[in-house]
C-alpha atoms as a PDB file:
ATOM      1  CA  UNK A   1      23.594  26.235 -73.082  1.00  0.00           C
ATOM      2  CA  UNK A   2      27.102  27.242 -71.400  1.00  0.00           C
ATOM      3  CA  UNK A   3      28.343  24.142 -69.889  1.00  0.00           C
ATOM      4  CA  UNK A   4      31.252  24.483 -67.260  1.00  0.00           C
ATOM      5  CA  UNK A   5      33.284  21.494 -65.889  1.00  0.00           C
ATOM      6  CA  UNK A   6      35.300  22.359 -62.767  1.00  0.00           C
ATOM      7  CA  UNK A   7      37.147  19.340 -61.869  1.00  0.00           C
ATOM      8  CA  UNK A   8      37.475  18.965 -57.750  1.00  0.00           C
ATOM      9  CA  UNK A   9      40.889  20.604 -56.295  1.00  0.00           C
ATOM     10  CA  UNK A  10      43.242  18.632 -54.432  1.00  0.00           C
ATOM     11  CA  UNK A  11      42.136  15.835 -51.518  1.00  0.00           C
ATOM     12  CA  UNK A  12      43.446  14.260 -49.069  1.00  0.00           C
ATOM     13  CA  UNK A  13      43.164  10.813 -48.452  1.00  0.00           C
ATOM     14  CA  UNK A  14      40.207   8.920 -47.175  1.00  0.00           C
ATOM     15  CA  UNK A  15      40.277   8.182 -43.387  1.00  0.00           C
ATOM     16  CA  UNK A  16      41.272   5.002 -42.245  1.00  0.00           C
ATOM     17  CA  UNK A  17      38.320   1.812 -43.021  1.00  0.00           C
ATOM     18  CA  UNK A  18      36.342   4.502 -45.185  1.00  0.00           C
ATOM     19  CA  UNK A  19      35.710   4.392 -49.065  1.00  0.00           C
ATOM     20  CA  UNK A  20      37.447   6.718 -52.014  1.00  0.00           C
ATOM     21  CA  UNK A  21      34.206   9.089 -51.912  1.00  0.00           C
ATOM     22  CA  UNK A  22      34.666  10.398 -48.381  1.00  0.00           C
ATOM     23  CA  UNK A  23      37.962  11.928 -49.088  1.00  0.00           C
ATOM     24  CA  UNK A  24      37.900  15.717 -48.288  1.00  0.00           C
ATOM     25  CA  UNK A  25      39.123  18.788 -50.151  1.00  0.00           C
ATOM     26  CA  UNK A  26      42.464  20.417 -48.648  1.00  0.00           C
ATOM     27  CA  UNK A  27      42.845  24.039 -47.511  1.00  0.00           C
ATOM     28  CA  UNK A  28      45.016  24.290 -50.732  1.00  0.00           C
ATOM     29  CA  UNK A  29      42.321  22.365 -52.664  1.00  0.00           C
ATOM     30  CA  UNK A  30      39.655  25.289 -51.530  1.00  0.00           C
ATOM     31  CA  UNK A  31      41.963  27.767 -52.662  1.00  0.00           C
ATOM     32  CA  UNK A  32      42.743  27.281 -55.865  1.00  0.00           C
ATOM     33  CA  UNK A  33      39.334  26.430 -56.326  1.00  0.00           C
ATOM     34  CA  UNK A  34      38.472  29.434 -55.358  1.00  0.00           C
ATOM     35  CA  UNK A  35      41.010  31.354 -57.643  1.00  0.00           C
ATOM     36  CA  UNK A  36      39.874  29.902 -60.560  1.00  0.00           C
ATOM     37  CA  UNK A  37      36.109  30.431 -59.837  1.00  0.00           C
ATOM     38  CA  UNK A  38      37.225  34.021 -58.423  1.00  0.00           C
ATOM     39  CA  UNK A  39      38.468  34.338 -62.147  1.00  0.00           C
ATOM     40  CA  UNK A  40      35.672  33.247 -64.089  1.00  0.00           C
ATOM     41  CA  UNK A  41      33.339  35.220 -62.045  1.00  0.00           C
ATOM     42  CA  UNK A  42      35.272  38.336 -62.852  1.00  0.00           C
ATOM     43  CA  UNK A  43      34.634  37.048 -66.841  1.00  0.00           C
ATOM     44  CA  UNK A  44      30.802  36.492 -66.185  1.00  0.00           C
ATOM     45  CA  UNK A  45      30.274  33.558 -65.416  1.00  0.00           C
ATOM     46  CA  UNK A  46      27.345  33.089 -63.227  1.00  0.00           C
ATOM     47  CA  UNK A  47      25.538  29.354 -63.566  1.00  0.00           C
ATOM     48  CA  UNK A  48      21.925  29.088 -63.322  1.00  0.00           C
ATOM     49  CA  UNK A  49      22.526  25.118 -61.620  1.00  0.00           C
ATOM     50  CA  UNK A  50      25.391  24.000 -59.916  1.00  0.00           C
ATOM     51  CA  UNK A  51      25.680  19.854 -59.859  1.00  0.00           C
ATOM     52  CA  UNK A  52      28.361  17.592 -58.436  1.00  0.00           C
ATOM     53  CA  UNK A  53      29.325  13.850 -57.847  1.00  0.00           C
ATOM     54  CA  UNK A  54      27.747  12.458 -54.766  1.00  0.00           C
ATOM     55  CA  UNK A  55      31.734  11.928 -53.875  1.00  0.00           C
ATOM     56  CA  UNK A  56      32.511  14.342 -50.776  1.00  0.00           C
ATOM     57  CA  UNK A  57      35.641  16.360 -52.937  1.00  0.00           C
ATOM     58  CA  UNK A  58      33.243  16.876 -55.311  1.00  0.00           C
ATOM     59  CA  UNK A  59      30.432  18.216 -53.315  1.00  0.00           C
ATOM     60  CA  UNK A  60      32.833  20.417 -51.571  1.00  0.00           C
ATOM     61  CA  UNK A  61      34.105  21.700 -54.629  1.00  0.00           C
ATOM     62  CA  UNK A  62      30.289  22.687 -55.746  1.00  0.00           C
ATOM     63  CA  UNK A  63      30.109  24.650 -52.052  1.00  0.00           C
ATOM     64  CA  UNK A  64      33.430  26.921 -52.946  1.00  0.00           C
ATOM     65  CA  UNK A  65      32.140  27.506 -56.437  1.00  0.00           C
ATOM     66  CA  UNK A  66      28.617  28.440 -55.014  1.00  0.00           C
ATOM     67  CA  UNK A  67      30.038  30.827 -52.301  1.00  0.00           C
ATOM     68  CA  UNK A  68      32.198  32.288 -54.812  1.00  0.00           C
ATOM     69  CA  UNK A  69      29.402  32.919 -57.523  1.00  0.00           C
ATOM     70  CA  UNK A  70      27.147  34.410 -54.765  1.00  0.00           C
ATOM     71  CA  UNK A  71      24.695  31.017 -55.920  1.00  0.00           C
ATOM     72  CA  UNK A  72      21.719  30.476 -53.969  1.00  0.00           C
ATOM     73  CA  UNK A  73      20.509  27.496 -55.382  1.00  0.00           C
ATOM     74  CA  UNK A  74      20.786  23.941 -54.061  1.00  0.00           C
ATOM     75  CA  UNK A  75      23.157  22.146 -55.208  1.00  0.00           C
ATOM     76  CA  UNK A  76      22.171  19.072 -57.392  1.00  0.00           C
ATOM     77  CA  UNK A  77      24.360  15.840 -56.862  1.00  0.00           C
ATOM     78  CA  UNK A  78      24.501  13.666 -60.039  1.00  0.00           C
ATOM     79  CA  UNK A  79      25.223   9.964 -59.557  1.00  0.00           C
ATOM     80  CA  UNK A  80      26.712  10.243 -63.486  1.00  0.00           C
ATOM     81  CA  UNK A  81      29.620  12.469 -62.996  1.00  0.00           C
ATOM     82  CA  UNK A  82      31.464   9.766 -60.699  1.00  0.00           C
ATOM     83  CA  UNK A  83      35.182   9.109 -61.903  1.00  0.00           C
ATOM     84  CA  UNK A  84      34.340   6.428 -64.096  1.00  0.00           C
ATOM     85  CA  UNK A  85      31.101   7.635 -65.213  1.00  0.00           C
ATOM     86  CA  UNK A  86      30.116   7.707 -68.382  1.00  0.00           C
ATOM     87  CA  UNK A  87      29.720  10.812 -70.572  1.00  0.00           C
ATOM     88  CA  UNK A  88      26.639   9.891 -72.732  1.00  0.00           C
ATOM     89  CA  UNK A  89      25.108   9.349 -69.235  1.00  0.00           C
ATOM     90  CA  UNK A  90      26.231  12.849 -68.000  1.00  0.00           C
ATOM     91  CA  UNK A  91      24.781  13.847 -71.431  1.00  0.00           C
ATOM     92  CA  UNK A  92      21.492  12.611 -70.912  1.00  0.00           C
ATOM     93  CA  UNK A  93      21.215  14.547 -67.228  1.00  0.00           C
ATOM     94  CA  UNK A  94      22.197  17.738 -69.195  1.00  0.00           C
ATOM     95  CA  UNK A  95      19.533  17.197 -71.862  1.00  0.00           C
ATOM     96  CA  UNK A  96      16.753  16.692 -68.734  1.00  0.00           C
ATOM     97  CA  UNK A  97      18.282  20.435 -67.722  1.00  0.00           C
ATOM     98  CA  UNK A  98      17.257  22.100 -70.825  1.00  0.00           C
ATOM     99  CA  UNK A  99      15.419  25.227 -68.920  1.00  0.00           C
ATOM    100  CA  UNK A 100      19.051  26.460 -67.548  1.00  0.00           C
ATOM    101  CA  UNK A 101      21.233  28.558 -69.572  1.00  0.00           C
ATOM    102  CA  UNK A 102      24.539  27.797 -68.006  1.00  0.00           C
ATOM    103  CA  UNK A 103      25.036  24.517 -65.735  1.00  0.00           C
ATOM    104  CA  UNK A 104      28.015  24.233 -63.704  1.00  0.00           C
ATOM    105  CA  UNK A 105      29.305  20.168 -63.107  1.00  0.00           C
ATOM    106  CA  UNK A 106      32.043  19.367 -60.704  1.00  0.00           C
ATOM    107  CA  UNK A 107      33.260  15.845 -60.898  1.00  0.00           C
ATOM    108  CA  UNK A 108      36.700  13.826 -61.054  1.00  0.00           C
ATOM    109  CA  UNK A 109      38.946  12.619 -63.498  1.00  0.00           C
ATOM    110  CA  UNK A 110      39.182  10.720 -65.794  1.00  0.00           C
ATOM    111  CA  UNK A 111      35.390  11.679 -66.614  1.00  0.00           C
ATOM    112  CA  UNK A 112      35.634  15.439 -67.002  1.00  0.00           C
ATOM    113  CA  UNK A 113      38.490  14.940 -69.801  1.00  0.00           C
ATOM    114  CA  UNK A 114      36.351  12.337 -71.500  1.00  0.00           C
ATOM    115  CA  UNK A 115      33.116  14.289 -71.155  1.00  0.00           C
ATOM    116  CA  UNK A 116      34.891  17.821 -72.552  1.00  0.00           C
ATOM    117  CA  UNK A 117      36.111  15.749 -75.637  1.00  0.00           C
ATOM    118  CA  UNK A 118      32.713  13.621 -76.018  1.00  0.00           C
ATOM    119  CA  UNK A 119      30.759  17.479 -75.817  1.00  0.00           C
ATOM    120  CA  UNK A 120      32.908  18.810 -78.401  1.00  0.00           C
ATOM    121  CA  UNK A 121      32.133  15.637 -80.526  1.00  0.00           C
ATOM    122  CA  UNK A 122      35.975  14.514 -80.641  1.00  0.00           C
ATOM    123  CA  UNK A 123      35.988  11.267 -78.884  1.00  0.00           C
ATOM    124  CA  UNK A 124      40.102  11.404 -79.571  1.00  0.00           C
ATOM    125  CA  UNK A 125      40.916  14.818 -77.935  1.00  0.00           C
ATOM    126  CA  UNK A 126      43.043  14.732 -74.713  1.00  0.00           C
ATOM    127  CA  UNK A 127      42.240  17.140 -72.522  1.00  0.00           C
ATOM    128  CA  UNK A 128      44.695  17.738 -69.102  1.00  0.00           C
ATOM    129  CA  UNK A 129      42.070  18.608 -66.405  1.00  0.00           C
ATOM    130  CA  UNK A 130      43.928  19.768 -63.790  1.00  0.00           C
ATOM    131  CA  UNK A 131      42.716  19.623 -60.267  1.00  0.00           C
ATOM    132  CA  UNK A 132      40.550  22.868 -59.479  1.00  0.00           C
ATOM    133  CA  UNK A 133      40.371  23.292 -63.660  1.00  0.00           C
ATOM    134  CA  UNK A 134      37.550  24.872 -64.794  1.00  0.00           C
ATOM    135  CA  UNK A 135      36.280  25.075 -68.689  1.00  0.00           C
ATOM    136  CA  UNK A 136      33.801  26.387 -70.628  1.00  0.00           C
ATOM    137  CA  UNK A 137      31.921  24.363 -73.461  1.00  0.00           C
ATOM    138  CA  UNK A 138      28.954  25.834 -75.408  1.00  0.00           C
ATOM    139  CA  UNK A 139      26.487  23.477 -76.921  1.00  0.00           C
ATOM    140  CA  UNK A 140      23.755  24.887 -79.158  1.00  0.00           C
ATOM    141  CA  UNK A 141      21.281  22.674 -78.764  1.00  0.00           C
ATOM    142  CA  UNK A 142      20.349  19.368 -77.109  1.00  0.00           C
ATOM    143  CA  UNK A 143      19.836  16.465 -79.402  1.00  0.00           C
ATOM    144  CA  UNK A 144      20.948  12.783 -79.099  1.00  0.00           C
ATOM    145  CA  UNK A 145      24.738  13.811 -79.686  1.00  0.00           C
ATOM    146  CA  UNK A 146      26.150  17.314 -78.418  1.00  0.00           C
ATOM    147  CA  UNK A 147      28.666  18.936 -81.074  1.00  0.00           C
ATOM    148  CA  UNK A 148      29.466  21.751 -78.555  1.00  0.00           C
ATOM    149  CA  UNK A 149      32.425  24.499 -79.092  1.00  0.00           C
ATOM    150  CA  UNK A 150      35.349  25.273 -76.498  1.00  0.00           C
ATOM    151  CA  UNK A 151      35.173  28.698 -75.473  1.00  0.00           C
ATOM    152  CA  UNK A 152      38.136  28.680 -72.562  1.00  0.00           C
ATOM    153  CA  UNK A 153      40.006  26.934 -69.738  1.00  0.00           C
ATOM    154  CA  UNK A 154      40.984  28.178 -66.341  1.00  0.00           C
ATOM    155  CA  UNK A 155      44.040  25.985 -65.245  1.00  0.00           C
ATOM    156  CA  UNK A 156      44.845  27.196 -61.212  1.00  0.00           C
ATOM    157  CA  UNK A 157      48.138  28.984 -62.010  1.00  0.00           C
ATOM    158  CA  UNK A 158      46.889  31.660 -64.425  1.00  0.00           C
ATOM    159  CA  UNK A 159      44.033  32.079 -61.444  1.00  0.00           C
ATOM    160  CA  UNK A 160      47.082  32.895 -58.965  1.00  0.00           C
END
């Protein structure tokens, strides 16, 4: 399975008396977004399921990569890829997606840096997800513990 994290792009801040999830993406935010899935489109990608956080950032982000993959699914929100999810939990949502061939999750930080180094079975690795970041992690199969292999990262600037 081809596994892509896409962290959300930039936010702004949550209206006034309203929680951390309602925060929206920028015009900026959709744009580099957009770059970077504009990129990995050109390379191939094309996901069979796009999922996000329930957090509004996060769904948006899921809509620009959608658009920009010509995706016609419907967009799957995953309570597990919340910022301070955990990644065996995101783990065991992947493993109950075992018919798709490449999944697309768009979540938050810290979690996607956590969850890239706990898919590539190195629980030490530091990983700098930028906002909009996208990477690409193949796992070869889905047992209790993923030993997957980096295959790329998409960092906004080189998608400029």
């Amino acid at each position: 399975m081809e596994i892509y994290l896409l962290r959300h792009g930039i936010a702004g801040d949550a209206p006034a008396g309203r929680s951390d999830s309602s925060r929206e993406l920028t015009d900026e935010g959709r744009e580099r977004t957009a770059a970077v899935v504009k990129m990995a489109r050109e390379a191939g990608v094309m996901p069979t399921l796009i999922a996000s956080s329930p957090y509004v950032r996060a769904v948006q982000t899921a809509e620009v990569a959608a658009k920009g993959f010509g995706w016609k699914g419907v967009l799957l929100q995953l309570p597990s890829l919340v910022p301070h999810g955990a990644p065996e939990a995101v783990w065991s949502d992947i493993r109950d997606l075992r018919g798709e061939s490449a999944v697309l999750l768009a979540g938050h930080e810290p979690l996607m840096a956590h969850l890239a180094a706990y898919l590539l079975n190195a629980p030490g690795l530091m990983v700098d997800m930028k906002k909009s970041a996208m990477l690409r992690i193949d796992v070869g199969g889905l047992g209790t513990a993923p030993r997957g292999v980096l295959r790329w990262m998409i960092v906004p600037k080189l998608a400029r």
